[in-house]
N, C-alpha and C. Protein backbone atom coordinates (compact mmCIF):
# COMPACT_ATOMS: atom_id res chain seq x y z
N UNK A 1 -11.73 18.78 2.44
CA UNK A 1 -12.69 17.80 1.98
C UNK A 1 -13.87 18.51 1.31
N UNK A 2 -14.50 17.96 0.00
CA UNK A 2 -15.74 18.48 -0.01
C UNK A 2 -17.02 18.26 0.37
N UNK A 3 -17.75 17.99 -0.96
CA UNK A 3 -19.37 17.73 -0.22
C UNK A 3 -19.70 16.34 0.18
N UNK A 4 -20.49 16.07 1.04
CA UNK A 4 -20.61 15.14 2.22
C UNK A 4 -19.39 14.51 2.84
N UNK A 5 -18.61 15.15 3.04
CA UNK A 5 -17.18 14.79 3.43
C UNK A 5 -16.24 14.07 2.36
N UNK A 6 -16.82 14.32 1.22
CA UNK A 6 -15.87 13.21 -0.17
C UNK A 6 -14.37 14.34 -0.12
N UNK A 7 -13.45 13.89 -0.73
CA UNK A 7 -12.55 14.50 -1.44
C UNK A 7 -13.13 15.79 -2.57
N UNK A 8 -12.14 16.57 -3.00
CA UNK A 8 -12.61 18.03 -3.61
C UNK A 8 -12.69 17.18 -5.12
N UNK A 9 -13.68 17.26 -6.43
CA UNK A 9 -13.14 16.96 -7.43
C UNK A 9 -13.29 18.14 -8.75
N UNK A 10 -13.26 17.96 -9.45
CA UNK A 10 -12.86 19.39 -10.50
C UNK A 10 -14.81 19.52 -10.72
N UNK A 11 -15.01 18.81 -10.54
CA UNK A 11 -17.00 18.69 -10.87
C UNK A 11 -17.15 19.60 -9.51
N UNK A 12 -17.07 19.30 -8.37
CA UNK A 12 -17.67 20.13 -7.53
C UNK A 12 -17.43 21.33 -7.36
N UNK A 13 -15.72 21.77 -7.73
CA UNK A 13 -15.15 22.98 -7.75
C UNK A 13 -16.35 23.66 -8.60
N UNK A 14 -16.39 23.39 -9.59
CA UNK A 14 -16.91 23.82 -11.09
C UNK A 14 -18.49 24.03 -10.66
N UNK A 15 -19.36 23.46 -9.79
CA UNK A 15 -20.54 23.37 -9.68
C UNK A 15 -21.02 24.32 -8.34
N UNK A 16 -19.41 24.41 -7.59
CA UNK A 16 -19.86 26.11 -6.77
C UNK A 16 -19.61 26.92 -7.57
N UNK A 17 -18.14 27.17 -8.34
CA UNK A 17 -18.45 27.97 -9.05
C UNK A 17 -19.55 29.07 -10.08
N UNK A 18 -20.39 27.62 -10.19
CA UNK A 18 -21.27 28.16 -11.44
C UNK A 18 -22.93 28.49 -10.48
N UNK A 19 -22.48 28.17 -9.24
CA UNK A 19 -23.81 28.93 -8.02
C UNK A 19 -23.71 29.76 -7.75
N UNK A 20 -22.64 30.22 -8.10
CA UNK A 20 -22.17 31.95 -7.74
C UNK A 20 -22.43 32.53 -8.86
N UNK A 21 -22.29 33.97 -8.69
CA UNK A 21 -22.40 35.12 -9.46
C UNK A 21 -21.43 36.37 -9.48
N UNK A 22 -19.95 36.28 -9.32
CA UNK A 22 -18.74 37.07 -9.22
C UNK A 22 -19.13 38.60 -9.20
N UNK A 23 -18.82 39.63 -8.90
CA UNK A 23 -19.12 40.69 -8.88
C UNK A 23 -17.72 40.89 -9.88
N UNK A 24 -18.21 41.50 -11.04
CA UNK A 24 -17.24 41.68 -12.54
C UNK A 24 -17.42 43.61 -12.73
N UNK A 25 -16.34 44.22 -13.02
CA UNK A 25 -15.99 45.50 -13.22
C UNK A 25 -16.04 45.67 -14.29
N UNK A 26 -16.74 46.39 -15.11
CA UNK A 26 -16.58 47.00 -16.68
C UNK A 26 -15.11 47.58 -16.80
N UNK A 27 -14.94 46.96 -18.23
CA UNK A 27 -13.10 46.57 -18.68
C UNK A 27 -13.62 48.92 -18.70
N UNK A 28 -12.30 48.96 -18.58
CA UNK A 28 -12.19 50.41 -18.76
C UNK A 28 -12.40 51.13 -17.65
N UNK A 29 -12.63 50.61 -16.11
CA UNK A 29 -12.79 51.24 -14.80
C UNK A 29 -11.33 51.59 -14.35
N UNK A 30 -10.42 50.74 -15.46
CA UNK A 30 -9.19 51.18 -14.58
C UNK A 30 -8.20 51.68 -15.65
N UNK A 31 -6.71 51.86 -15.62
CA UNK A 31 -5.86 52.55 -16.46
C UNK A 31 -5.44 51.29 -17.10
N UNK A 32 -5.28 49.71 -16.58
CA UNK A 32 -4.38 48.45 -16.79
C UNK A 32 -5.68 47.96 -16.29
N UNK A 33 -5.71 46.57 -16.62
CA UNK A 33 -6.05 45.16 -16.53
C UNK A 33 -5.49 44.05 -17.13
N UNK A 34 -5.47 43.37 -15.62
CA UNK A 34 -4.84 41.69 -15.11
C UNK A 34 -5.33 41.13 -15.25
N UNK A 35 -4.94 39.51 -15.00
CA UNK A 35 -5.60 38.25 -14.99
C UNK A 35 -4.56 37.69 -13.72
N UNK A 36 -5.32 36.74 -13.18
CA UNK A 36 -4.68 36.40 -12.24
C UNK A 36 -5.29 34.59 -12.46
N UNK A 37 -4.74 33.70 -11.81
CA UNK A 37 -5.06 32.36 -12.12
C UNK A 37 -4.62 31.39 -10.76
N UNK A 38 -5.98 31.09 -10.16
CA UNK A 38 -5.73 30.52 -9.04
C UNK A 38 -6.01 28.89 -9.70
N UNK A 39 -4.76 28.93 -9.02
CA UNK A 39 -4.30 27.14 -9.86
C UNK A 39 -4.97 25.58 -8.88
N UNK A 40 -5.81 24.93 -8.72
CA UNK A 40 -5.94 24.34 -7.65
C UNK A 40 -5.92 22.66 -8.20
N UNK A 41 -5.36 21.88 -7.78
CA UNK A 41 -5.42 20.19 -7.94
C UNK A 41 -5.40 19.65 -5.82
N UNK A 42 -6.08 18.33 -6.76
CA UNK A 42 -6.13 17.58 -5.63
C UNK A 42 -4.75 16.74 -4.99
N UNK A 43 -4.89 17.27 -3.63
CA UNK A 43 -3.86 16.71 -3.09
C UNK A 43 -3.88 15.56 -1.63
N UNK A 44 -3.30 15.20 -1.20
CA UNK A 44 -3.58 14.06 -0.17
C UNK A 44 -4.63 13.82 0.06
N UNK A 45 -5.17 14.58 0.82
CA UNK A 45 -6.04 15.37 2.15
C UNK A 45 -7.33 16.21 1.42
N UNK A 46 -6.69 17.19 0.69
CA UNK A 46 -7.12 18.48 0.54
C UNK A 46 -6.61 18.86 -0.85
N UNK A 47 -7.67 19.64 -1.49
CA UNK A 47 -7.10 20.74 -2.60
C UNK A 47 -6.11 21.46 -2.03
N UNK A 48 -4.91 21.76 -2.73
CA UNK A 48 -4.19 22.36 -2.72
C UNK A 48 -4.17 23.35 -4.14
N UNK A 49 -3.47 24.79 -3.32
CA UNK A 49 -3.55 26.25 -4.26
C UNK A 49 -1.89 26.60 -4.68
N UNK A 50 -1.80 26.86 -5.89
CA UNK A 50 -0.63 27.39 -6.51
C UNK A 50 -0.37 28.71 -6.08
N UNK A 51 1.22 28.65 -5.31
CA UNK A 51 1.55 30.29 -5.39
C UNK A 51 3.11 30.58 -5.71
N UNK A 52 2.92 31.58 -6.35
CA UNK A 52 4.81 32.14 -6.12
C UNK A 52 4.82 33.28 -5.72
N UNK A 53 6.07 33.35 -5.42
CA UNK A 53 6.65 34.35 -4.77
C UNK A 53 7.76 35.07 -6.36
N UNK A 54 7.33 35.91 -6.24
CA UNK A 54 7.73 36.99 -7.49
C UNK A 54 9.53 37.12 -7.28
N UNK A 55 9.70 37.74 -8.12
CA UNK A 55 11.22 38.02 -8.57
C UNK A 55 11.40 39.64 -7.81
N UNK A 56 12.70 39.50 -7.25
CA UNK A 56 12.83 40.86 -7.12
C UNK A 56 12.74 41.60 -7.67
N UNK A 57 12.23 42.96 -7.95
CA UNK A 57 12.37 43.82 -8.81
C UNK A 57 12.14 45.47 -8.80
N UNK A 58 13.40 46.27 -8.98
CA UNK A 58 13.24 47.43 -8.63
C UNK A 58 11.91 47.94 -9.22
N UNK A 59 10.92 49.58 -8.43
CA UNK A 59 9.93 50.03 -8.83
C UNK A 59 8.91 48.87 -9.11
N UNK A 60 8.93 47.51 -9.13
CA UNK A 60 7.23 46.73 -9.03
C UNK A 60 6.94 46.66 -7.79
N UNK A 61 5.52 46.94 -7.73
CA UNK A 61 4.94 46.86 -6.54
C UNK A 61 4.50 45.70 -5.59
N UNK A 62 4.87 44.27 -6.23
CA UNK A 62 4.71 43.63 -6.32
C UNK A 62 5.75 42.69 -6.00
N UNK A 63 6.74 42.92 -5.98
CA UNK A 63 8.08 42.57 -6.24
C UNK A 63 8.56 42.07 -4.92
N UNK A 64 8.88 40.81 -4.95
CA UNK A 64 8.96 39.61 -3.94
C UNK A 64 7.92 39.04 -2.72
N UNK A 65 6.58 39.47 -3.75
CA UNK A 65 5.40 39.00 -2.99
C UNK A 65 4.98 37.40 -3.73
N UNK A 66 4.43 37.06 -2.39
CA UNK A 66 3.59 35.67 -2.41
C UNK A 66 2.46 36.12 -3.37
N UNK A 67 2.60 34.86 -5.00
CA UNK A 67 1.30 35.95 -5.72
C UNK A 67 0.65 34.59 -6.39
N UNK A 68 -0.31 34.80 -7.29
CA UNK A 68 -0.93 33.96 -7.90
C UNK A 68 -0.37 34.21 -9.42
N UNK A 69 -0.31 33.04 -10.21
CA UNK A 69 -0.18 33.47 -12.08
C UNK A 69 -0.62 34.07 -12.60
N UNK A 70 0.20 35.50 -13.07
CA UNK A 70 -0.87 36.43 -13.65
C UNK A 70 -0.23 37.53 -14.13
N UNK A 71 -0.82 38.63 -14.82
CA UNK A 71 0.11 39.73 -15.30
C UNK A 71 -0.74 40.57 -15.95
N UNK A 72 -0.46 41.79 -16.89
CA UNK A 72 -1.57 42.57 -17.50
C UNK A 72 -1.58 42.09 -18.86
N UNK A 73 -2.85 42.34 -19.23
CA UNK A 73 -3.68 42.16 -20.42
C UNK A 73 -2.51 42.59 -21.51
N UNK A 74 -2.10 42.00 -22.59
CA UNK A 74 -1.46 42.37 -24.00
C UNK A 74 -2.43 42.94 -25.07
N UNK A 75 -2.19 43.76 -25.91
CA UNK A 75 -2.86 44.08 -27.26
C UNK A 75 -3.23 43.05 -27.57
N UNK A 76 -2.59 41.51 -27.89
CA UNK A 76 -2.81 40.57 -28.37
C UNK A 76 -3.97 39.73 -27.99
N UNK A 77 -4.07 39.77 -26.39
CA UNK A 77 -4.95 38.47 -25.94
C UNK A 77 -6.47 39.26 -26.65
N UNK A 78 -7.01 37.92 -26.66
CA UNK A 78 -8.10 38.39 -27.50
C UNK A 78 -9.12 38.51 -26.36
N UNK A 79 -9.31 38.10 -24.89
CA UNK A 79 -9.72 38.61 -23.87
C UNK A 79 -9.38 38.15 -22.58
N UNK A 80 -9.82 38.45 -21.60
CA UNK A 80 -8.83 39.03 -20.13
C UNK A 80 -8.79 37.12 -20.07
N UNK A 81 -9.34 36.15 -20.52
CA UNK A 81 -9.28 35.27 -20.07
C UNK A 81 -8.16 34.48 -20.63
N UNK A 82 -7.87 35.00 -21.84
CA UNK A 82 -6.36 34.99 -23.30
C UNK A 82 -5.64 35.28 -22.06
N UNK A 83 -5.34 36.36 -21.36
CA UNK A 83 -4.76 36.94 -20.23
C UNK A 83 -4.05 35.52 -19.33
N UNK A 84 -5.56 35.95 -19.03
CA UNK A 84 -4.78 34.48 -17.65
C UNK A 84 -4.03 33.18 -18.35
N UNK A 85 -4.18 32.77 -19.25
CA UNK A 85 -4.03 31.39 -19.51
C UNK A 85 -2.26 32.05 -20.51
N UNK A 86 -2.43 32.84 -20.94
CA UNK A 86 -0.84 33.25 -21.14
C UNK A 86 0.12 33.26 -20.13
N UNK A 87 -0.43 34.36 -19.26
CA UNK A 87 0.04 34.41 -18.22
C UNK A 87 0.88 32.96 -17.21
N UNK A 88 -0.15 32.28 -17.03
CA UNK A 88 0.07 30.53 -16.13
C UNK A 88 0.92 30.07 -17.23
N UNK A 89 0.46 30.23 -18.60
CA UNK A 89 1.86 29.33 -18.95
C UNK A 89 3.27 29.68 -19.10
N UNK A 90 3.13 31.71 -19.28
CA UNK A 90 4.66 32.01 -19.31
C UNK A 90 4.81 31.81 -18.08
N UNK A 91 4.53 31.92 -16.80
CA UNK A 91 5.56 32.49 -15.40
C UNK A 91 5.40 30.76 -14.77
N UNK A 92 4.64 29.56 -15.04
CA UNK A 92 4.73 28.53 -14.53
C UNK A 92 4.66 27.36 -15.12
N UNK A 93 4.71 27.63 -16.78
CA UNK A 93 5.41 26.52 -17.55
C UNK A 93 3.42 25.62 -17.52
N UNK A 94 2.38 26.26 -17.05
CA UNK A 94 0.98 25.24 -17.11
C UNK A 94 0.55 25.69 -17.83
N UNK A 95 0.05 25.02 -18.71
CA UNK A 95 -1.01 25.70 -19.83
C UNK A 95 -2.67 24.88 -19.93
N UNK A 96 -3.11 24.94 -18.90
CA UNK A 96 -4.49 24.24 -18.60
C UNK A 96 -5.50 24.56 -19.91
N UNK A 97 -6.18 23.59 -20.49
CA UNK A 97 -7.32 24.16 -21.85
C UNK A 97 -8.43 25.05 -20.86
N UNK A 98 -9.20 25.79 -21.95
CA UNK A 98 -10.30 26.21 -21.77
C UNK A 98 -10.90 25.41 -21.01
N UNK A 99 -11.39 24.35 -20.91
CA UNK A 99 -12.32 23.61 -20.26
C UNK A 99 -11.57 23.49 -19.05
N UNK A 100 -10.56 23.77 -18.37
CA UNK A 100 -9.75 23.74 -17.37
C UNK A 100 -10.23 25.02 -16.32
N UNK A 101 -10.52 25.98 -16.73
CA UNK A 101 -10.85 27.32 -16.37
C UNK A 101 -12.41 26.88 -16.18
N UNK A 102 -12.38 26.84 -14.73
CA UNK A 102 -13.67 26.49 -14.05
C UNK A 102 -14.81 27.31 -13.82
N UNK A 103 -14.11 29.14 -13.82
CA UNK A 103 -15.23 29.83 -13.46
C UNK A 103 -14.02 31.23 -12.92
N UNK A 104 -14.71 32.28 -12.45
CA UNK A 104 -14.52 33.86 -12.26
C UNK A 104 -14.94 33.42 -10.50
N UNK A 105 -14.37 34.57 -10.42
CA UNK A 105 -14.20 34.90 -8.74
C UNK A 105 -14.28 36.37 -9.08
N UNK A 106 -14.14 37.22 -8.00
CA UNK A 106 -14.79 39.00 -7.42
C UNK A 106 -13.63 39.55 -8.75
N UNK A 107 -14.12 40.43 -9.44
CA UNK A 107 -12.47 41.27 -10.00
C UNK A 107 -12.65 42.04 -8.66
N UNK A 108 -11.18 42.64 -8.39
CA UNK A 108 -10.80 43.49 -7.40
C UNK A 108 -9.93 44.53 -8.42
N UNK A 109 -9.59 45.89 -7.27
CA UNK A 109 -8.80 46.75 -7.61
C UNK A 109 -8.15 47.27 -6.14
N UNK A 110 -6.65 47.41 -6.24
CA UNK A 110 -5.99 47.39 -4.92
C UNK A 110 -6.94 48.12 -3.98
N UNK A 111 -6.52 48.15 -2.67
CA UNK A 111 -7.28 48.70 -1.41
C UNK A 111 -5.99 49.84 -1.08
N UNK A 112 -4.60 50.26 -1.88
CA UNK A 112 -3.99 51.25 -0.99
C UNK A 112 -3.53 52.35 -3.02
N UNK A 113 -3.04 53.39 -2.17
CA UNK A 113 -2.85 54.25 -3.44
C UNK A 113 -1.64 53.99 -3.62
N UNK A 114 -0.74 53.01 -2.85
CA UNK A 114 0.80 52.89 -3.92
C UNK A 114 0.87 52.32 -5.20
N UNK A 115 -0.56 51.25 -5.09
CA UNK A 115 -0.64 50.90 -6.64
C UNK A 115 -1.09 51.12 -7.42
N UNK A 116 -0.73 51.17 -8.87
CA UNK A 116 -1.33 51.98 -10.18
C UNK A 116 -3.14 51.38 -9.86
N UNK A 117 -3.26 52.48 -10.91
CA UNK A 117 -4.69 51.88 -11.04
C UNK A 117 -5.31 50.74 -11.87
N UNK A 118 -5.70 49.98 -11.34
CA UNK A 118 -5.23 48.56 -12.21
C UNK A 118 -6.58 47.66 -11.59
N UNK A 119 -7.16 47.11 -12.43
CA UNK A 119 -8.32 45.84 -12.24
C UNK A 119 -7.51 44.87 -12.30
N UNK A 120 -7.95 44.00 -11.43
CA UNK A 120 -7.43 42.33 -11.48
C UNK A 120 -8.65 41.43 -11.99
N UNK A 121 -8.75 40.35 -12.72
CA UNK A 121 -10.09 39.27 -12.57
C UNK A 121 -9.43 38.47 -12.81
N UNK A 122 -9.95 37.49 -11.29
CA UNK A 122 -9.44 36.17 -11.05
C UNK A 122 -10.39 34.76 -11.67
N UNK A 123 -9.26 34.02 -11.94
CA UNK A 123 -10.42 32.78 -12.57
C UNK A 123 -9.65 31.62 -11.82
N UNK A 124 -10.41 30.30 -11.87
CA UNK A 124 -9.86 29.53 -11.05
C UNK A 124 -9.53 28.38 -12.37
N UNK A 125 -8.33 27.48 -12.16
CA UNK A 125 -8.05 26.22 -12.90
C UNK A 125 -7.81 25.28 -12.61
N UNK A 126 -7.98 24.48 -12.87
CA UNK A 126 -8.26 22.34 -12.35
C UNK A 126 -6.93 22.46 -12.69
N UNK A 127 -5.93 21.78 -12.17
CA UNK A 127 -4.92 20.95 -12.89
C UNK A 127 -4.73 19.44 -12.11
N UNK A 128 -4.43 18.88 -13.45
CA UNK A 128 -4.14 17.61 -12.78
C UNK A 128 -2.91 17.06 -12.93
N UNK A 129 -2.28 17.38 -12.49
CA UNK A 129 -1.33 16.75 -12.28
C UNK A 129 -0.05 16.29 -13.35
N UNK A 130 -0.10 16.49 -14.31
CA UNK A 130 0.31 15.76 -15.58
C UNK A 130 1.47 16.60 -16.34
N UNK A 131 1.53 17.77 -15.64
CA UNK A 131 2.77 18.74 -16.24
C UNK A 131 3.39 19.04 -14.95
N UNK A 132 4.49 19.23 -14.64
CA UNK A 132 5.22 19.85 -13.47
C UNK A 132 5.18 21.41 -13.55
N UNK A 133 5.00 21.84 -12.57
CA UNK A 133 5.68 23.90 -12.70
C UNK A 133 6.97 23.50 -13.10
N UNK A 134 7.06 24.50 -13.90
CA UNK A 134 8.07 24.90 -14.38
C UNK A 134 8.42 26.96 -14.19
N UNK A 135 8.77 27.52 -13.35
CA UNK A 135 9.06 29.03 -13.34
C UNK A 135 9.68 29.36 -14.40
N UNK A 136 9.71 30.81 -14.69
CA UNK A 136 10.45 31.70 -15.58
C UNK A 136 11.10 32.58 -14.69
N UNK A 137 12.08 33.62 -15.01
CA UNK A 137 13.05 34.22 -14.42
C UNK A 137 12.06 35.87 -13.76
N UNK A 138 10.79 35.81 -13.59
CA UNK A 138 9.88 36.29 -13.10
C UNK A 138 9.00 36.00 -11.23
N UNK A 139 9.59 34.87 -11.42
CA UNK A 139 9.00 33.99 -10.42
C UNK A 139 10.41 33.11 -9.88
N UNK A 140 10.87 33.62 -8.13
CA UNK A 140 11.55 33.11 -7.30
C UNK A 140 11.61 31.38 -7.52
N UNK A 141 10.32 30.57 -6.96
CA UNK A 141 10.17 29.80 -6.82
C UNK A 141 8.31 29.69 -6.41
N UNK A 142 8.25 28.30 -5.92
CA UNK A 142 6.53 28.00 -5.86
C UNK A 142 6.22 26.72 -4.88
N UNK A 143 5.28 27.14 -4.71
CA UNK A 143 5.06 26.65 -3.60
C UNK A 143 3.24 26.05 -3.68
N UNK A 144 2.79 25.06 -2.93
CA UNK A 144 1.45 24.35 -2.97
C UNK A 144 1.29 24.44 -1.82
N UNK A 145 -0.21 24.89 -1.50
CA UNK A 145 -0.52 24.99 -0.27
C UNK A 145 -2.17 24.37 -0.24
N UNK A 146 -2.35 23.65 0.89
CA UNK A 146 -3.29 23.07 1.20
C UNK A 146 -4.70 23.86 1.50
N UNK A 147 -5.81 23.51 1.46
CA UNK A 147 -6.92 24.76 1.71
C UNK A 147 -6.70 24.72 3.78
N UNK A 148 -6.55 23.05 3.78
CA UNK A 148 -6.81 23.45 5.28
C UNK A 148 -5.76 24.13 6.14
N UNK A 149 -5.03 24.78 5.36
CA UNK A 149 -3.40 25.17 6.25
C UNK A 149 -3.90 27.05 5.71
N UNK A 150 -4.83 27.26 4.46
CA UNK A 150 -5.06 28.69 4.33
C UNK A 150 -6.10 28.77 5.00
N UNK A 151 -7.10 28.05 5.67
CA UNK A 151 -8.12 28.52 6.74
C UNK A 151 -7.73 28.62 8.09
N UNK A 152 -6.37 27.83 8.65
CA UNK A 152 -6.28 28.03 9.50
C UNK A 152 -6.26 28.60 10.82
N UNK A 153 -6.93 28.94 11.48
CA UNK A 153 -6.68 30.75 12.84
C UNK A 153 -5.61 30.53 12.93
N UNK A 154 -4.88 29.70 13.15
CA UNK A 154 -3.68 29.87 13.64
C UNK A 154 -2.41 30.51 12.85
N UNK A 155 -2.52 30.68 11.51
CA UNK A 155 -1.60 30.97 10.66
C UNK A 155 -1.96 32.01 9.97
N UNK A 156 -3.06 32.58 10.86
CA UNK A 156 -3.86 34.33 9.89
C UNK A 156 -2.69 35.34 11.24
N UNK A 157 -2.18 36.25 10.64
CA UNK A 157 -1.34 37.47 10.43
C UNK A 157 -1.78 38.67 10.05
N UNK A 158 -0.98 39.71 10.27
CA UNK A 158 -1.10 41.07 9.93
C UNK A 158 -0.24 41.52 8.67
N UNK A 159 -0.58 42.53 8.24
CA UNK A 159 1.08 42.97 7.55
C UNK A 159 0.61 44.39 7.94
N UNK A 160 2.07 45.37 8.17
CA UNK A 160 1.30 46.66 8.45
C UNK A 160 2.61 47.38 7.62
N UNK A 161 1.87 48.19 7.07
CA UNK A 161 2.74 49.47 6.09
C UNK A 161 2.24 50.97 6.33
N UNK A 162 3.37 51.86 5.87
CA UNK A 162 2.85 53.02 5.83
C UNK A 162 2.52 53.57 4.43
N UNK A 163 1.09 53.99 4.50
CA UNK A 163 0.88 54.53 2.77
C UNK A 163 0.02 55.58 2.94
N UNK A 164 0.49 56.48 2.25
CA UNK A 164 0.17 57.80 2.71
C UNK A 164 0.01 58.50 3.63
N UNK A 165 1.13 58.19 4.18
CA UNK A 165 1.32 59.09 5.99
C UNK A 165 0.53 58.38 6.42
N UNK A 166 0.26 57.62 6.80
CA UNK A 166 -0.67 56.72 7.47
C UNK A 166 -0.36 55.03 7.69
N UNK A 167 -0.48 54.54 8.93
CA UNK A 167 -0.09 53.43 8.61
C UNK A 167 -1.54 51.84 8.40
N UNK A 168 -1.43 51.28 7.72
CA UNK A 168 -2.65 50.88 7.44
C UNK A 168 -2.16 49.39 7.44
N UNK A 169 -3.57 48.60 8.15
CA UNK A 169 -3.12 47.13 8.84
C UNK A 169 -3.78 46.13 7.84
N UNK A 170 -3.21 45.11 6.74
CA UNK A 170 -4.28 44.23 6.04
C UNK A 170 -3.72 42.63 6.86
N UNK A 171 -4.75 42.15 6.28
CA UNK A 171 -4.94 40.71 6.90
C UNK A 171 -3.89 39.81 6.26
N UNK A 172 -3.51 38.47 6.67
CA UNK A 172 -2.64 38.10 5.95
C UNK A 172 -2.46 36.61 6.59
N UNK A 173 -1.65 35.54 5.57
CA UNK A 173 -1.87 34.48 5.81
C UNK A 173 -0.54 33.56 5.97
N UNK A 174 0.19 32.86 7.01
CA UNK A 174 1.63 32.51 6.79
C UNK A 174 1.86 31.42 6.46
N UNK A 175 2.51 31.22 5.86
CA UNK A 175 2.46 29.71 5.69
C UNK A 175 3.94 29.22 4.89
N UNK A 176 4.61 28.36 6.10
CA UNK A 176 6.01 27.73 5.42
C UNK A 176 7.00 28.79 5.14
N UNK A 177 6.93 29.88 6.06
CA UNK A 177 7.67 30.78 6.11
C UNK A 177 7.13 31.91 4.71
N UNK A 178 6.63 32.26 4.16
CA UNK A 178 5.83 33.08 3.34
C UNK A 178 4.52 33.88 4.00
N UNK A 179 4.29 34.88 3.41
CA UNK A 179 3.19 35.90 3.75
C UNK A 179 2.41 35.98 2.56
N UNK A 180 1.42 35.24 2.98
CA UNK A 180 -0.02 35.85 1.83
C UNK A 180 -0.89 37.08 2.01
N UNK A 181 -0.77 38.20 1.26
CA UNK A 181 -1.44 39.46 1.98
C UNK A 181 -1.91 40.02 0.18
N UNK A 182 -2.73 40.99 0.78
CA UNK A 182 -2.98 42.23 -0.60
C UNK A 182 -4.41 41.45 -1.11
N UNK A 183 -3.90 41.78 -2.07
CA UNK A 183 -5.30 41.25 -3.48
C UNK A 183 -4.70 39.94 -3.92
N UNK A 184 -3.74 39.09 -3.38
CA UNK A 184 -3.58 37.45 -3.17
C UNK A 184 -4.52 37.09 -2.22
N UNK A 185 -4.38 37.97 -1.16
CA UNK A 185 -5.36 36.85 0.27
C UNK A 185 -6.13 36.84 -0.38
N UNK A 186 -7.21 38.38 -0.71
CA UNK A 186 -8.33 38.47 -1.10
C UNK A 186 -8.97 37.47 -2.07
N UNK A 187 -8.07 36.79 -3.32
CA UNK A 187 -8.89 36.12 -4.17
C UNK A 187 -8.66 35.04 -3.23
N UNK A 188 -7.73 34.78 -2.81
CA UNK A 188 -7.60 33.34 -1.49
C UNK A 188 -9.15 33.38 -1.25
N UNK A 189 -9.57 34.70 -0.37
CA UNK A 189 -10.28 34.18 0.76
C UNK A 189 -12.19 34.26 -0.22
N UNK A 190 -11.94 34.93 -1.40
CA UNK A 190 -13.30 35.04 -2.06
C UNK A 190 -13.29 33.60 -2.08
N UNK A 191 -12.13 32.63 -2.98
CA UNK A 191 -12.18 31.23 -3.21
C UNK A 191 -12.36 30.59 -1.89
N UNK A 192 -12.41 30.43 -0.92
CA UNK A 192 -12.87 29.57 0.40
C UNK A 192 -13.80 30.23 0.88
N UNK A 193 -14.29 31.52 0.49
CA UNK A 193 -15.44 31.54 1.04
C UNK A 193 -16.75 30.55 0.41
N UNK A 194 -16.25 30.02 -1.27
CA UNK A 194 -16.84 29.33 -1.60
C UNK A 194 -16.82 27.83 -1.82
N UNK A 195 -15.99 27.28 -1.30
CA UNK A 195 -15.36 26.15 -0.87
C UNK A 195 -15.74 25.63 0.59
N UNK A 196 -16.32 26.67 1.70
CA UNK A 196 -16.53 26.30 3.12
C UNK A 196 -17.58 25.79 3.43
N UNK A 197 -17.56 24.35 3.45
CA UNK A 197 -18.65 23.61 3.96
C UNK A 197 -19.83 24.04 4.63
N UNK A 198 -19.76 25.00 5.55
CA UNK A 198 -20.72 25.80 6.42
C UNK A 198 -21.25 26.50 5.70
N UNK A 199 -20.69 27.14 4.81
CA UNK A 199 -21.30 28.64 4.08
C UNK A 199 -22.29 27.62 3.19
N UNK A 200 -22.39 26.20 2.52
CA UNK A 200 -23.77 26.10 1.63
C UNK A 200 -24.40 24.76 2.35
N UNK A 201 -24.76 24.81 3.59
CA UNK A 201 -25.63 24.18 4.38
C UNK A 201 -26.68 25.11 4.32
């Protein structure tokens, strides 16, 4: 729910958004840069968030993870935000306008050394409803998930790997038999940190 207990609408999304101030990385901190595209429409109850689960694939690091729409920057896009909105429409068939793209969330860069060196910047998008997903042969399948089923305690998890002789524990989120972990939770949890009723009382 959002503010004063109403339903979430693309105005309020858009109006935390623009109270914030994203912490943004100068393009060139890394070897690659992404776009990533957290997809959100209103659903029953609750906003609900777009995710897939990636395609198998030998050597990606990435490869049959729970992820958001997204991929690296082309020569072509004319900037990281060209990025995202290519991106959502090759791997999920959405092509939301400019005015759809509500606002920036944290760029991140992974937390372990198996992955290249690579910036991500996440942006968030309204959809309403009016096109179906559609996947490409990149993307398993997809899945909608509710905000109140990604805050849940009850459905926060571990994932634990070994990376670099070492084994190292990140946070993680389950849901419907899937694992949300990495630099997915993370833009997850930047986006509900600004979405949580408590946090702008």
């Amino acid at each position: 729910m959002g503010e004063t207990g109403a339903p979430w609408s693309e105005g309020r999304v858009a109006r935390r958004l623009a109270a914030t101030s994203p912490a943004l990385v100068p393009e060139g901190a890394a070897d690659r840069h992404a776009a990533v595209t957290l997809v959100v429409r209103p659903g029953p109850r609750d906003l609900e968030v777009l995710f897939v689960r990636r395609a198998e694939v030998p050597g990606d690091p990435w490869s049959g993870h729970m992820a958001l729409p997204g991929g690296h920057r082309d020569a072509a896009d004319a900037d990281i935000l060209a990025t995202a909105r290519r991106e959502t429409r090759e791997e999920v068939g959405l092509d939301p306008p400019c005015r759809a793209y509500l606002g920036r969330l944290d760029d991140l860069r992974p937390a372990t050394r198996r992955i290249p060196s690579i910036l991500i910047s996440p942006f968030v998008a309204w959809h309403d409803g009016e096109t179906r997903v559609a996947t490409n042969d990149e993307v398993q399948y997809h899945v909608w998930a509710p905000l109140g089923a990604l805050r849940d305690p009850a459905l926060r998890s571990e994932v634990r790997f070994a990376d670099g002789g070492r084994e190292r524990i990140f946070p993680s989120i389950l849901f419907e038999g899937d694992t949300i972990w990495g630099l997915t939770h993370r833009v997850v949890m930047n986006f509900l940190d600004l979405v949580t009723e408590k946090a702008h009382r």
